[in-house]
Every structure is written in structure tokens, then in C-alpha cells.
Protein backbone atom coordinates (compact mmCIF):
# COMPACT_ATOMS: atom_id res chain seq x y z
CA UNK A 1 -24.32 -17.17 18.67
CA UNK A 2 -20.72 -16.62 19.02
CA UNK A 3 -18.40 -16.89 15.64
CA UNK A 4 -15.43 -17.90 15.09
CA UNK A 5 -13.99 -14.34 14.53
CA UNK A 6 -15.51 -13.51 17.96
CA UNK A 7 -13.63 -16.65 19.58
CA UNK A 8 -10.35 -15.72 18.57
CA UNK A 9 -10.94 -12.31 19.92
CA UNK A 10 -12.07 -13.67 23.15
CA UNK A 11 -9.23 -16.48 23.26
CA UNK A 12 -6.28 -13.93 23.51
CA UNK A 13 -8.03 -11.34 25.57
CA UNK A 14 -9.46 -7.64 25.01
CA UNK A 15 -7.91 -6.00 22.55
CA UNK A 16 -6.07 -2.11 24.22
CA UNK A 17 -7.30 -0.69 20.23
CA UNK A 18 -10.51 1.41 19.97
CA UNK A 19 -13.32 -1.01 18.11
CA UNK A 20 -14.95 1.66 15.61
CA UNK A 21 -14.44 1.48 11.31
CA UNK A 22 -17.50 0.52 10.21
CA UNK A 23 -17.93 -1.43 6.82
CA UNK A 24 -18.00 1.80 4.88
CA UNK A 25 -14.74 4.00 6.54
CA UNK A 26 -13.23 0.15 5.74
CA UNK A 27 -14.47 0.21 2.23
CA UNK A 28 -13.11 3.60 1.52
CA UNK A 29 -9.69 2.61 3.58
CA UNK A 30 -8.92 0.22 0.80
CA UNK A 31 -9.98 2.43 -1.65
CA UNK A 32 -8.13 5.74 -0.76
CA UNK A 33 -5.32 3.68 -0.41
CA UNK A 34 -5.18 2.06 -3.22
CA UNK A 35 -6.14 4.88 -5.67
CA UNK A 36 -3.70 7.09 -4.32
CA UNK A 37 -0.83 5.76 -4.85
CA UNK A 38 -0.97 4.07 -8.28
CA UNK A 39 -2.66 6.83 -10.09
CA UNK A 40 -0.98 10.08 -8.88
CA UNK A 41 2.93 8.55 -8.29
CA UNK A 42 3.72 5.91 -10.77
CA UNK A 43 1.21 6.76 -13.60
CA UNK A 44 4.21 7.76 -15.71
CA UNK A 45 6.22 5.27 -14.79
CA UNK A 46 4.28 2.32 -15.97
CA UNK A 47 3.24 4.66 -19.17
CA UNK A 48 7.44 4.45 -19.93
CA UNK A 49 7.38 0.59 -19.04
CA UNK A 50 4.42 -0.54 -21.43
CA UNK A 51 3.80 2.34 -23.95
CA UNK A 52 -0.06 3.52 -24.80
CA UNK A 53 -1.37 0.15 -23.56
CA UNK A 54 -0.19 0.29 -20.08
CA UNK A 55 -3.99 0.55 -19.20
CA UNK A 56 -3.37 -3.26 -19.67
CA UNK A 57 -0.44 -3.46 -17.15
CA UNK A 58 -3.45 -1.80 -14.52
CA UNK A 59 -5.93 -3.84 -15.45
CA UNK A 60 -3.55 -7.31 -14.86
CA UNK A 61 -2.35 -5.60 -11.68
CA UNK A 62 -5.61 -5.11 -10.14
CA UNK A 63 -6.85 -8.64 -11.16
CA UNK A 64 -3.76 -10.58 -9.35
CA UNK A 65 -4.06 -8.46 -6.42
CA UNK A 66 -7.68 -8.97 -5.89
CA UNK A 67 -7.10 -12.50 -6.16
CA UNK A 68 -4.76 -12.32 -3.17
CA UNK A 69 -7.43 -10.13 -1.36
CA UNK A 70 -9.30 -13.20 -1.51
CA UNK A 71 -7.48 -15.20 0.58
CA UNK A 72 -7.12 -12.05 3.15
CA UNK A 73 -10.40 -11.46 3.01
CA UNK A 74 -10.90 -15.22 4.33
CA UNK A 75 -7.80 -15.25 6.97
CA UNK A 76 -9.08 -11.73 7.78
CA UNK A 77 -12.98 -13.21 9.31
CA UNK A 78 -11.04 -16.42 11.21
CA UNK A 79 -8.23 -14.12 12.59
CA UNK A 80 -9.83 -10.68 13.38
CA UNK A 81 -6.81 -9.36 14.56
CA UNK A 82 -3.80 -7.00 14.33
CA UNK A 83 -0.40 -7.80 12.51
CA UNK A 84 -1.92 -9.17 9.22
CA UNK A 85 0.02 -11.84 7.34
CA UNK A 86 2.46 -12.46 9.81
CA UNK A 87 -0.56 -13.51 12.00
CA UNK A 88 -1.72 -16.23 9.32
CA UNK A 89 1.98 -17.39 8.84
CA UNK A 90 2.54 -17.80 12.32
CA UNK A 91 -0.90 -19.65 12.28
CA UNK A 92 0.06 -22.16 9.62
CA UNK A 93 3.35 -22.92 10.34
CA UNK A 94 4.13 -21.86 13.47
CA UNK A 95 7.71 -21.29 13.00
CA UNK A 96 8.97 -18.06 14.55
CA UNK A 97 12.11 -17.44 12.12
CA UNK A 98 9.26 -17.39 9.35
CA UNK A 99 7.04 -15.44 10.96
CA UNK A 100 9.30 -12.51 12.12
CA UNK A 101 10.36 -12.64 8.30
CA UNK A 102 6.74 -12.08 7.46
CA UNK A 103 6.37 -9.40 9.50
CA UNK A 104 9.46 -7.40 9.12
CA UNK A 105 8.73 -7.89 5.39
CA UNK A 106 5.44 -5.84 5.44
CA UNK A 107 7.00 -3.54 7.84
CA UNK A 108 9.84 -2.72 5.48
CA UNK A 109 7.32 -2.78 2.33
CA UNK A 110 5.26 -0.08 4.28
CA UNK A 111 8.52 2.04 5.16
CA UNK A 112 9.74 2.16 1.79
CA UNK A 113 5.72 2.92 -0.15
CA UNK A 114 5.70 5.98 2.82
CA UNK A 115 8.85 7.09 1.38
CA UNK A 116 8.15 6.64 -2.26
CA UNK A 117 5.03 8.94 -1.58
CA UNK A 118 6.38 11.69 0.38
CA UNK A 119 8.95 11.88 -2.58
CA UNK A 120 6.04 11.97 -4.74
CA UNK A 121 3.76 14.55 -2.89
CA UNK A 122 7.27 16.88 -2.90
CA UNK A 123 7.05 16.71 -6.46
CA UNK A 124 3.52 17.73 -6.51
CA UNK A 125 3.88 20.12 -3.96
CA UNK A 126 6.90 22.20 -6.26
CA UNK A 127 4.08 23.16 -8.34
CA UNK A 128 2.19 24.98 -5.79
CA UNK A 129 5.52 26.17 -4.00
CA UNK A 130 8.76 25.74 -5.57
CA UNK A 131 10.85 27.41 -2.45
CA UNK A 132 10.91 24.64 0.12
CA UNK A 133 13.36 22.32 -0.61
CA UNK A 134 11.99 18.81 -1.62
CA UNK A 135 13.60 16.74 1.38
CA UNK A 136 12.20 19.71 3.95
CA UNK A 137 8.54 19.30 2.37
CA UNK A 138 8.95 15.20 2.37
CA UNK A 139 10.02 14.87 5.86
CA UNK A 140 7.29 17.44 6.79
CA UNK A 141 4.54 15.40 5.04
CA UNK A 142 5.41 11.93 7.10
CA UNK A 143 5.52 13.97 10.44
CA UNK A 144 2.05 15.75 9.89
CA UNK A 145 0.65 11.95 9.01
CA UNK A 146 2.00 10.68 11.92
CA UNK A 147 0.56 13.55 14.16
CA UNK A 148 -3.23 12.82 12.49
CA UNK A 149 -3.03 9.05 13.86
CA UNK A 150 -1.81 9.67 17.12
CA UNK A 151 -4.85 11.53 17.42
CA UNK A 152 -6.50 8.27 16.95
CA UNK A 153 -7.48 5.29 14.90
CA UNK A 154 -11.60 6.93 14.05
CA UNK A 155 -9.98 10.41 13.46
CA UNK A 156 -7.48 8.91 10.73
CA UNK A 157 -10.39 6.42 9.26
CA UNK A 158 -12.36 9.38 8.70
CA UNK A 159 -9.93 11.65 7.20
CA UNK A 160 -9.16 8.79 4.84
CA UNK A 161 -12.58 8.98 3.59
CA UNK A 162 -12.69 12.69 3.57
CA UNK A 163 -9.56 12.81 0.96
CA UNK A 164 -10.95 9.83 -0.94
CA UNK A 165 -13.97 11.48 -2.06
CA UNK A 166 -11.07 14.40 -2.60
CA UNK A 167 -8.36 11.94 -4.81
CA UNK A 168 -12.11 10.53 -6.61
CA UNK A 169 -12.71 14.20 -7.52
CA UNK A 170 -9.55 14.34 -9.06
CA UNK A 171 -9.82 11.54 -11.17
CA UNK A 172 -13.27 12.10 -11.93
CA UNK A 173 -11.69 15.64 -13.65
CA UNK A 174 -9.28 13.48 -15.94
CA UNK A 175 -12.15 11.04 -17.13
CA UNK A 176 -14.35 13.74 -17.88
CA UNK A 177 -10.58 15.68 -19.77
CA UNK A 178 -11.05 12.48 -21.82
CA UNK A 179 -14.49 12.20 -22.45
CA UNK A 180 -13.95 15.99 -23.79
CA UNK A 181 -11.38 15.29 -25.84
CA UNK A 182 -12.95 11.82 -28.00
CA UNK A 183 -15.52 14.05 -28.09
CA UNK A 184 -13.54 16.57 -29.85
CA UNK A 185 -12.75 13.90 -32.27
CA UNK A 186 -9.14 14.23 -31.70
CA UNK A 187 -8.52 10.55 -29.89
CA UNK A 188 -6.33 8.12 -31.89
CA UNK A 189 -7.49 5.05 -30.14
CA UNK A 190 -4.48 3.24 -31.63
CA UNK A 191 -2.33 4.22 -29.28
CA UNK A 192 -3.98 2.01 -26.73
CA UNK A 193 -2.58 -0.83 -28.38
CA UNK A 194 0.71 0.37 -29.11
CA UNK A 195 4.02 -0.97 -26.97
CA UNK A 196 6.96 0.73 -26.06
CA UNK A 197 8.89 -1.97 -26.59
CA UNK A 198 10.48 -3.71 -29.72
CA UNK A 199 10.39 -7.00 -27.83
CA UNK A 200 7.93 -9.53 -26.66
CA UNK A 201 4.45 -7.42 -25.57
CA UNK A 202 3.88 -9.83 -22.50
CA UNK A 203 7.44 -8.41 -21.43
CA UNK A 204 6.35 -4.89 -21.40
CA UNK A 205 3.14 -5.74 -19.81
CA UNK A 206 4.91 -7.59 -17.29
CA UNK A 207 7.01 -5.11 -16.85
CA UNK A 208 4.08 -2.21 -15.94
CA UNK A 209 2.52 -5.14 -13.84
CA UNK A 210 5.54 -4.70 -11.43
CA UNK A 211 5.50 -1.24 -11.36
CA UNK A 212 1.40 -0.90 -11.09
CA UNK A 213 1.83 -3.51 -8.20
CA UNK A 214 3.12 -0.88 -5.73
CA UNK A 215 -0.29 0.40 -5.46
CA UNK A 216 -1.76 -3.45 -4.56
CA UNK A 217 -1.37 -3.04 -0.84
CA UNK A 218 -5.09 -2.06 0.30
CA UNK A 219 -5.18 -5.23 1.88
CA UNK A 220 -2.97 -6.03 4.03
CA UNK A 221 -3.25 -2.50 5.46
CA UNK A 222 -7.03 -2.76 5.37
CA UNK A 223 -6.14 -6.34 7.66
CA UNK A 224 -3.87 -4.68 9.94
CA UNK A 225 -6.84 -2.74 11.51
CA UNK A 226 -8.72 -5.89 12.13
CA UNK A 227 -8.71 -5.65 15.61
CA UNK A 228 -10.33 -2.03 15.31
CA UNK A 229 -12.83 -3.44 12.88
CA UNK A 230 -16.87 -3.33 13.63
CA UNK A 231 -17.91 -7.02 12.82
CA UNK A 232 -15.15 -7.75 10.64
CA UNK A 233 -16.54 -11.48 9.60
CA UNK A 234 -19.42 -9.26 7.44
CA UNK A 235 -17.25 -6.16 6.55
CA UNK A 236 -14.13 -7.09 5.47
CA UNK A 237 -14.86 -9.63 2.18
CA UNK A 238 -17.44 -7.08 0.94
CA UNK A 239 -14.75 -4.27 1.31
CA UNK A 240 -11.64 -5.59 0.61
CA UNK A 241 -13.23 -7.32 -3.06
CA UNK A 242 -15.32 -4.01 -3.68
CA UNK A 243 -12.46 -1.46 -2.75
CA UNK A 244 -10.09 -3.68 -5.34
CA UNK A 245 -12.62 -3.69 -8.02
CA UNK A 246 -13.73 -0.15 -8.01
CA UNK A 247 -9.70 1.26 -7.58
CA UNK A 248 -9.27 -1.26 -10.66
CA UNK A 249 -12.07 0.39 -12.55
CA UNK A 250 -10.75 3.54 -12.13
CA UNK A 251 -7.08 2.55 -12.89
CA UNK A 252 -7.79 1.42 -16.13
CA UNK A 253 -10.22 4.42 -17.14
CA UNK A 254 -7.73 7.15 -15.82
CA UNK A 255 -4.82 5.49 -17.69
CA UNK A 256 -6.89 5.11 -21.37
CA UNK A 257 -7.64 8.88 -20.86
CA UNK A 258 -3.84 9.72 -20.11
CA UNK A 259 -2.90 7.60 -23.13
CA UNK A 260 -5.27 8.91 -25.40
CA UNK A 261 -4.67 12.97 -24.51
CA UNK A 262 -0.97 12.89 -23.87
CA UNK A 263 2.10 11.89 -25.61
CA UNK A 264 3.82 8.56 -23.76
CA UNK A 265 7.23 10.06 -23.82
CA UNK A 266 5.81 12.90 -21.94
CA UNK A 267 3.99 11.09 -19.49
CA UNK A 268 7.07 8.62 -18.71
CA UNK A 269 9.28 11.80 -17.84
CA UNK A 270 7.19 13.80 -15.59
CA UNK A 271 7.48 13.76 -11.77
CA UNK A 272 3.90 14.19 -11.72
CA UNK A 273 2.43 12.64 -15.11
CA UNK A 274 -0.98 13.35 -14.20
CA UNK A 275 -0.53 17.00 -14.43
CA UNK A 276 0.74 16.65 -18.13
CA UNK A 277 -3.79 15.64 -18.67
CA UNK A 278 -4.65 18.51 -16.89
CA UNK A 279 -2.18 21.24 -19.02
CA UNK A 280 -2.95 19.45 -22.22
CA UNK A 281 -6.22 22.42 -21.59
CA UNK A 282 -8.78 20.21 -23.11
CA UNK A 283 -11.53 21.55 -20.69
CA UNK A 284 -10.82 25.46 -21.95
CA UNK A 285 -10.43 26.59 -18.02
CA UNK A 286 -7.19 28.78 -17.11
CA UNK A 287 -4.24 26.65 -17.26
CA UNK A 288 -2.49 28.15 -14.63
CA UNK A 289 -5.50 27.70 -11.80
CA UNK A 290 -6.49 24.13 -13.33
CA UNK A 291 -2.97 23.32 -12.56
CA UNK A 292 -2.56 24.43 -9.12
CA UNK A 293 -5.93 23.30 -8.42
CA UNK A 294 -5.29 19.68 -9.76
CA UNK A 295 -1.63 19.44 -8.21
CA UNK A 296 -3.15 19.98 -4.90
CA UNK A 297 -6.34 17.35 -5.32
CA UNK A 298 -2.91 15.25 -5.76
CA UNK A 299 -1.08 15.88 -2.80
CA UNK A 300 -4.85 14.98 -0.63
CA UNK A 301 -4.46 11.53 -2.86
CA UNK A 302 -0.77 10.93 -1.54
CA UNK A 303 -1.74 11.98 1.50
CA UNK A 304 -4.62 9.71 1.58
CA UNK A 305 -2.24 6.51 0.88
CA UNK A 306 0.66 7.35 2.76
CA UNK A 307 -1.70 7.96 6.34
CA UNK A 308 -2.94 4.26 5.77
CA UNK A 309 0.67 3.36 5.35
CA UNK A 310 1.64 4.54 8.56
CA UNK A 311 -1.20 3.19 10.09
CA UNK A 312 0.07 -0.10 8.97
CA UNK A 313 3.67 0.37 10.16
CA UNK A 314 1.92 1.28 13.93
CA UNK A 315 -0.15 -1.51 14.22
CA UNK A 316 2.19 -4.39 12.53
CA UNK A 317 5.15 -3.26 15.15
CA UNK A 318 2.22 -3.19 18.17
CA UNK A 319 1.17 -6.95 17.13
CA UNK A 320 5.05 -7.95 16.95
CA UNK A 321 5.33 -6.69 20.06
CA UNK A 322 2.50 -8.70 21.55
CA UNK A 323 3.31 -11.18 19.97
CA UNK A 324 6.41 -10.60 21.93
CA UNK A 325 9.05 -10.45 18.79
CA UNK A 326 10.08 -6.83 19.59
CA UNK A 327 10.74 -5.02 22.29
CA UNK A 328 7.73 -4.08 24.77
CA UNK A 329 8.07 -0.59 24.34
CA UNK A 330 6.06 -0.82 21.00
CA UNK A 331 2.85 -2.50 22.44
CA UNK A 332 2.30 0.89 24.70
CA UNK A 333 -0.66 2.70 23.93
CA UNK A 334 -1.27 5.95 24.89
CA UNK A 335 -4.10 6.18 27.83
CA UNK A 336 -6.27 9.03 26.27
CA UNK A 337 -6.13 8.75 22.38
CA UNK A 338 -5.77 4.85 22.44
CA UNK A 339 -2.84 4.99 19.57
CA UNK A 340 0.83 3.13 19.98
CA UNK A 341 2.75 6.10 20.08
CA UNK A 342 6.00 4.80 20.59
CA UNK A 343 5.14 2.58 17.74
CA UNK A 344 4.39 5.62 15.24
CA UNK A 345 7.23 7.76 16.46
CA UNK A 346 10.11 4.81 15.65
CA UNK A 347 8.27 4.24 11.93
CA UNK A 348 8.40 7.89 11.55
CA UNK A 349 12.02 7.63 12.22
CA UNK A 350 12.66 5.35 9.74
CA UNK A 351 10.64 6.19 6.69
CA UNK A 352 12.59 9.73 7.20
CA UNK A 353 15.92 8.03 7.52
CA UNK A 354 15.42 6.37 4.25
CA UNK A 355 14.00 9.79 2.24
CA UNK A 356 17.79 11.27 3.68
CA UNK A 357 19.40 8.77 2.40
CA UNK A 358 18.27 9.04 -0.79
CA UNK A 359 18.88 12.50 -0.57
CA UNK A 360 22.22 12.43 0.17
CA UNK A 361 22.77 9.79 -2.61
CA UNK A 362 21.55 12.29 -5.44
CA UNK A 363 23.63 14.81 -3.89
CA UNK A 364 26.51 12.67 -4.50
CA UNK A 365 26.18 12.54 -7.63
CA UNK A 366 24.56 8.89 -7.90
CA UNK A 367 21.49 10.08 -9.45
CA UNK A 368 18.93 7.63 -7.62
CA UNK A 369 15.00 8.15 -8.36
CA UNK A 370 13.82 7.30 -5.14
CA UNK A 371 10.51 7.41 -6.22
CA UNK A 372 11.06 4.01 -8.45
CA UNK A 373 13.60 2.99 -6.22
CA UNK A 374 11.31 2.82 -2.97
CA UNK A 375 8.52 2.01 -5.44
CA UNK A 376 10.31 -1.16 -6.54
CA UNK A 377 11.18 -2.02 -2.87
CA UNK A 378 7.78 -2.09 -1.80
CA UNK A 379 6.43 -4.21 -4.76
CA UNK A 380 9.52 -7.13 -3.97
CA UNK A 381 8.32 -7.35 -0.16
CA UNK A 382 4.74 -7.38 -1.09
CA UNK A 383 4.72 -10.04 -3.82
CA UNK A 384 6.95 -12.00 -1.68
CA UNK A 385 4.21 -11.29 1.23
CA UNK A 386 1.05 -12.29 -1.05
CA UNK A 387 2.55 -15.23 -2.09
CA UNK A 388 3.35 -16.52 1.53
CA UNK A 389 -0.21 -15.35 2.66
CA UNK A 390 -2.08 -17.63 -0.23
CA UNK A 391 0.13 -20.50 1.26
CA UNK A 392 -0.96 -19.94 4.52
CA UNK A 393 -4.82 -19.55 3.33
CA UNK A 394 -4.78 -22.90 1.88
CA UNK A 395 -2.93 -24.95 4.48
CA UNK A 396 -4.95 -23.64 7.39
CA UNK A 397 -7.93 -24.84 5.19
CA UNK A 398 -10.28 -26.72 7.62
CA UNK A 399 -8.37 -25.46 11.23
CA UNK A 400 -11.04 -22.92 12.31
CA UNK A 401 -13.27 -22.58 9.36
CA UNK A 402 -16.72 -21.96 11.18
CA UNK A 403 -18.87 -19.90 9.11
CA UNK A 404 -15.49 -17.51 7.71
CA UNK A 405 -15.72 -16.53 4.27
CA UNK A 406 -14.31 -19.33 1.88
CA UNK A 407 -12.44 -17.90 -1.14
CA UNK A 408 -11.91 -20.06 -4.34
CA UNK A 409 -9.43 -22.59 -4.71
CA UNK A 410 -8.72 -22.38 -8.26
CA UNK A 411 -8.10 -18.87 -7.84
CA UNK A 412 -6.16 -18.76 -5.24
CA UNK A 413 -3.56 -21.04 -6.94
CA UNK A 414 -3.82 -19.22 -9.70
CA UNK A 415 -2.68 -15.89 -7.82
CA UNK A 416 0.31 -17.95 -6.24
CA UNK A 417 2.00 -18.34 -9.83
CA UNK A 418 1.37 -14.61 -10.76
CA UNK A 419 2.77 -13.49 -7.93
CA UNK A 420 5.83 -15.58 -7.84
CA UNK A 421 6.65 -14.82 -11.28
CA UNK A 422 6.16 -11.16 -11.17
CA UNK A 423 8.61 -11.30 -8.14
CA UNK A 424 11.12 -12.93 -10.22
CA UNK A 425 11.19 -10.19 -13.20
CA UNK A 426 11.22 -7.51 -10.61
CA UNK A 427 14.24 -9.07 -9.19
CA UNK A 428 15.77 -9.49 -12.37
CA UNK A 429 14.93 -6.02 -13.61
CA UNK A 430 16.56 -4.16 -10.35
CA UNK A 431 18.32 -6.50 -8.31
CA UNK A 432 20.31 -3.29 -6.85
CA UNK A 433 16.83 -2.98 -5.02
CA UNK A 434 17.92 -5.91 -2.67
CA UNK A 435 20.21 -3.99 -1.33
CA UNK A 436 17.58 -1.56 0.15
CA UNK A 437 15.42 -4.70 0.81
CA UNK A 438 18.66 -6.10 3.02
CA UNK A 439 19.21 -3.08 4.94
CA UNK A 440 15.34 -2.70 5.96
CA UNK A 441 15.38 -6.40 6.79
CA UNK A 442 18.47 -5.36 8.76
CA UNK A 443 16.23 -3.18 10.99
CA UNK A 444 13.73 -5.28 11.95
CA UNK A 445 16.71 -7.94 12.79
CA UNK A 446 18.08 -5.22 15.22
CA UNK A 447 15.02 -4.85 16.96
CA UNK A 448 14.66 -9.09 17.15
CA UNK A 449 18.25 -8.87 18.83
CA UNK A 450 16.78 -6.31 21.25
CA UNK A 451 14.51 -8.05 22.28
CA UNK A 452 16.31 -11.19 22.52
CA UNK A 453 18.91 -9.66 25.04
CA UNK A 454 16.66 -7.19 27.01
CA UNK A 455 12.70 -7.93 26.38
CA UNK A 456 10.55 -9.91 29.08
CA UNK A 457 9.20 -12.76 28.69
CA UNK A 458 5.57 -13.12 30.30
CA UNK A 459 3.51 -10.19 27.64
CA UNK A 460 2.66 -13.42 26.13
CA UNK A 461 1.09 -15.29 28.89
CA UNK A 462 -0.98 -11.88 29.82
CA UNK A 463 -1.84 -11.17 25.85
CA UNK A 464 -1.56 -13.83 22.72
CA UNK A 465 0.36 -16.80 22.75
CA UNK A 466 4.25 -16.89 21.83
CA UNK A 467 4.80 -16.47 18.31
CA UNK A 468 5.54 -20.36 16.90
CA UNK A 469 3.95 -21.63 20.31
């Protein structure tokens, strides 16, 4: 019997991407990707936001965002396709302004999480090898990720589940640090409910929320390889909800065990907070080797993350550019590995431009932490994104339902309002991070004007229809 996910395939033609994550590489896509970057980059960030309950600000995080997987996971088996949310907005409102905006949106969210985690793996990194400078090792990083996916879309998928089960080690080592050390009877299990803050406690929590969110992405990466997807009308609600619930799981038991064995004021200033668990030498093992040991477990996780991430930026410029909203050139696959190379070597381009620009910044004397900064970037696109998405979920309610997973209503509204008003104290917190939000925008606009003046018109009478008609 032929399903609706199978008739959209077969509506706009065969797809030029290689058909071959199973439900489990796509289970552990979401997960790698989502453990990654939360735990082992902004760990000590959210620790300074909240105080010794940040395990809270996780735990919220994780909730709202599986909410919105929800709704993905039902656009995701009508629309088994590349490009993600700016597929559904195009499908339920058919506007083109709004659904370039869409997609440059997740673009730009993607650019500026890539860059946030090659800063982060740097810092990592120093502890292994403090010669290279930070920049040299950062830009290194994103080139070496780009290299693994041109090799091709099955080769990435299973190296992301390779360094999962490498970034899971990891964190299995600081559970067991903190199973040690209540054991030890040395846990003051106050601190979990203690706030850094002298104001309201929702603030604070709010407050880590935003920060925790940059990790919240495993969806809408895990949607932009649709199209690549075995069966995706089976795989992706089981993976998308059971990635999400076991990262969140994990979130919250990592962060109780950082709060317990480490001081909050030393987690909230340290580049790489989860090392500050390991060198608290609970376990009795040599410092020195548990440290090297554990700081590169971290730079797999980052890894890990940042390869889905460009991934994502690959395949979101390839369905623009079927969808004909960008130049050609990014559609092109390459005849023997089956990857959209000229996609991954402009997104390359970018994510490095933005890790030398904030380079150049602290060298003049502006003092930027362009791990928060980028983090903080990411999170405004993406709650902006989520919101959009549950929109478009519920107003192309009854337009190709067939037998597509059907996510709760209740829910789903319920997600909306989070994610609107976490967007709104982000803004408020850092609205100097629109600035980085306008100029990434500003790319994608330069590639629309491209496009405009020199593109073709006909890839979308050979492909997919023409995006708002």
C-alpha cells in the first residue's frame, strides 16, 4: 500500500541523496547531537545563570523542546523530505518571503551552533595541546567535519554513532564521579536547590532555559536528512521522542553530579566546566591522565554535534536550491560520493568567517565570548524556528494526514507559548545578539539576490514545485 510519506516522495521525483540511516543511526543522530553540545560547551554557563539548581533549567529545556519534536516528528512522516521547517512553512502558507525567512533562519542558527562548538572544542583541545593557537585549531576542526561528509551521508551517520557511544562514555564517567562521591558522604544535596540569583527563581530558571536551549536542535537536523531516511513514517517519531528523552535524562543527571561535586562559581568560569568533575579526583585515578583522557572524550562529543550541524547547513542550502530560492550551484551533487559539495564548501566558508571575526574582535580589545555569543545566536533563530514550525503543524492539520503520526494538540499549544516567551527574555537579555542574527540573515539575502538576477528558472518544473507555488 503506498503512504502518504511515499506519495510525496514520488510526487516531486527521485530524490539525487543516498536512501540509507536506518531507525537506529537516526536515533543516535539526535542523540549525539543533542548530548554534545549542551553537556560539554555550555554546562558552565547555565551553572552561572541558575546556581546549583540549573539541573532544573535542563530538565525545562528538554521538556519544551521535545514538545516541539512532536510536531516535527508529525510534519517529518507527511513531508519525508529535505530542508526541514522551511518545507512545512512553505506547505502551510505558501508564501515565499516567509519561507526563505524560515530557511535562512535555520541556516544561520546552524552556522553560528558550528561556530560556538569549534570555539568550544579549542578550549578543550588547549588541554591536550596548548601550542596551536585557538583560531588555527577551530578553523581546523570545521574543515576536517566537512571533509568526513563529503565522503558521504552513511559514512557521517555512522561516525555519529561511533562518537556517541564515545560522548555516552564520557558522561557515564561523571555519573559514576557522583555516585562516588554521595557515596563518600560528602554531597550537600542543598545545593540543588540553591539560586544564584537574589531575584525571582523562575527568572534564573528562565534564564538557564535559554542558554540550555542551544543544545535543542536534534530535530530539525535529524528532519533535514529526511530524504536519506529508511522508512521515515516508522523511524522518525520513535527517534526523534526517544533521542529527546534519553539526552534529557542524561542532562539532568550529569548536571546534579556537577552541582553536587563542584563549586558553582567554578563551574560558571571554566571554558570547559566539565573538566572541573573530573580534577575534583573523586575516583583516586592520576589527575593528570584522567584529565587528558576526559578532555579528549570531549572534543569526540563536540565533534559529534558540530558534524550533524554541518550536515544540516548542506542539506537545508541543497533543498533551497531545489526549491529554487538560491542559486543552482548548491543543488549539485557530487557523482561518486552522492554529497552537495558545493553546498558544504560555501557553509564551511561561513561558519569560519564568523570564528575570525570573533577573533579579531577579542583582539581588539572588545572582549567577546564567542562561545555565549554564537550560543545565544543559535537559541534566538531556533526558538523563533520552533515556534513557526508548531504553527505550521497545526494549520496543515487535515491537508495530507493519511496514516502520519498525529502529535497532541494540547501540547503542541502549550510548546508555542514556551517558546515564544523564552525568545522574548533571550532578546531582552542580549539584544546585541541581533546584530549577529542581522548580518547572517544578511547572507542568505545575498544569495536570494543572486539568484534573483542570475538563477534559472525551470529546476522547479524538473524537481519540486516553486517555493509559494
Amino acid at each position: 500500500m503506498t503512504t502518504t510519506a511515499d506519495s510525496e516522495l514520488d510526487k516531486h521525483g527521485p530524490s539525487d541523496l543516498k536512501r540509507s540511516i536506518t531507525g537506529r543511526l537516526l536515533f543516535f543522530y539526535v542523540l549525539g547531537d543533542v548530548l554534545g553540545s549542551g553537556i560539554y560547551v555550555l554546562i558552565g554557563l547555565v551553572a552561572g545563570a541558575v546556581g546549583g539548581a540549573f539541573w532544573l533549567a535542563f530538565a525545562v529545556g528538554v521538556t519544551v523542546a521535545t514538545i516541539t519534536g512532536l510536531a516535527y516528528a508529525e510534519l517529518v512522516t507527511k513531508y519525508p523530505r529535505a530542508a526541514g521547517a522551511a518545507l512545512y512553512v512553505n506547505k502551510a502558507f505558501g508564501n515565499r518571503a516567509l519561507t526563505f525567512l524560515m530557511a535562512v533562519c535555520m541556516l544561520s542558527a546552524c552556522f553560528a551552533a558550528a561556530g560556538s562548538l569549534a570555539t568550544g572544542f579549542a578550549a578543550y583541545f588547549e588541554e591536550i595541546w596548548a601550542l596551536p593557537p585557538a583560531l588555527l585549531v577551530s578553523l581546523a576542526f570545521v574543515l576536517g567535519l566537512s571533509i568526513i561528509n563529503y565522503v558521504g551521508i552513511t559514512e557521517s551517520a555512522v561516525a555519529n554513532m561511533l562518537m556517541t557511544f564515545v560522548e555516552v562514555a564520557g558522561l557515564l564517567i561523571i555519573m559514576v564521579i557522583g555516585v562516588v562521591y554521595v557515596a563518600q558522604g560528602k554531597a550537600d544535596f542543598g545545593t540543588l536547590g540553591r539560586f544564584q540569583t537574589d531575584d525571582n527563581p523562575v527568572i534564573a530558571v528562565v534564564a538557564g532555559v535559554a542558554l540550555a536551549f542551544f543544545a535543542m536542535t536534534g530535530f530539525e537536523n535529524a528532519a533535514n536528512v529526511a530524504e536519506e531516511t529508511v522508512d521515515p513514517r516508522r523511524t522518525f517519531p520513535r527517534a526523534l521522542v526517544g533521542g529527546m528523552v534519553t539526552a534529557g535524562i542524561v542532562y539532568v543527571l550529569v548536571a546534579i553530579t556537577a552541582a553536587l561535586v563542584v563549586p558553582i562559581n567554578t563551574l560558571a568560569n571554566s571554558d570547559a566546566a566539565l573538566l572541573e568533575v573530573v580534577k575534583a579526583d573523586v575516583l583516586g585515578f592520576p589527575v593528570g591522565l584522567m584529565t587528558t583522557l576526559f578532555a579528549a572524550i570531549a572534543m569526540v562529543a563536540i565533534a559529534n554535534t558540530t558534524l550533524v550541524s554541518v550536515v544540516t547547513q548542506s542539506r537545508i542550502l541543497y533543498g533551497m536550491a531545489r526549491e529554487d530560492v538560491v542559486p543552482g550551484a548548491f543543488a549539485k551533487v557530487h557523482s561518486g560520493r552522492r554529497s552537495p559539495w558545493v553546498a558544504l564548501c560555501f557553509a564551511g566558508l561561513v561558519v569560519c568567517s564568523l570564528l575570525v571575526v570573533g577573533a579579531l574582535l577579542n583582539e581588539a580589545g572588545i572582549g567577546l565570548d564567542v562561545v555565549a555569543r554564537l550560543a545565544t545566536v543559535t537559541v534566538v533563530f531556533t526558538l523563533f524556528i520552533y515556534a513557526l514550525v508548531i504553527v505550521s503543524c497545526l494549520k496543515l492539520r487535515g491537508s495530507d494526514d493519511g496514516d502520519s503520526y498525529r502529535a497532541p494538540t494540547g501540547l503542541l499549544v502549550a510548546g508555542f507559548v514556551g517558546n515564544l516567551l523564552l525568545l522574548a527574555y533571550v532578546v531582552y537579555d542580549d539584544p546585541h545578539s541581533l546584530i549577529w542574527c542581522a548580518a547572517l540573515l544578511g547572507v542568505g539575502l545575498v544569495l536570494f539576490v543572486a539568484e534573483k538576477l542570475f538563477g534559472t528558472r525551470d529546476r522547479s518544473v524538473e524537481q519540486v514545485p516553486h517555493v509559494g507555488g
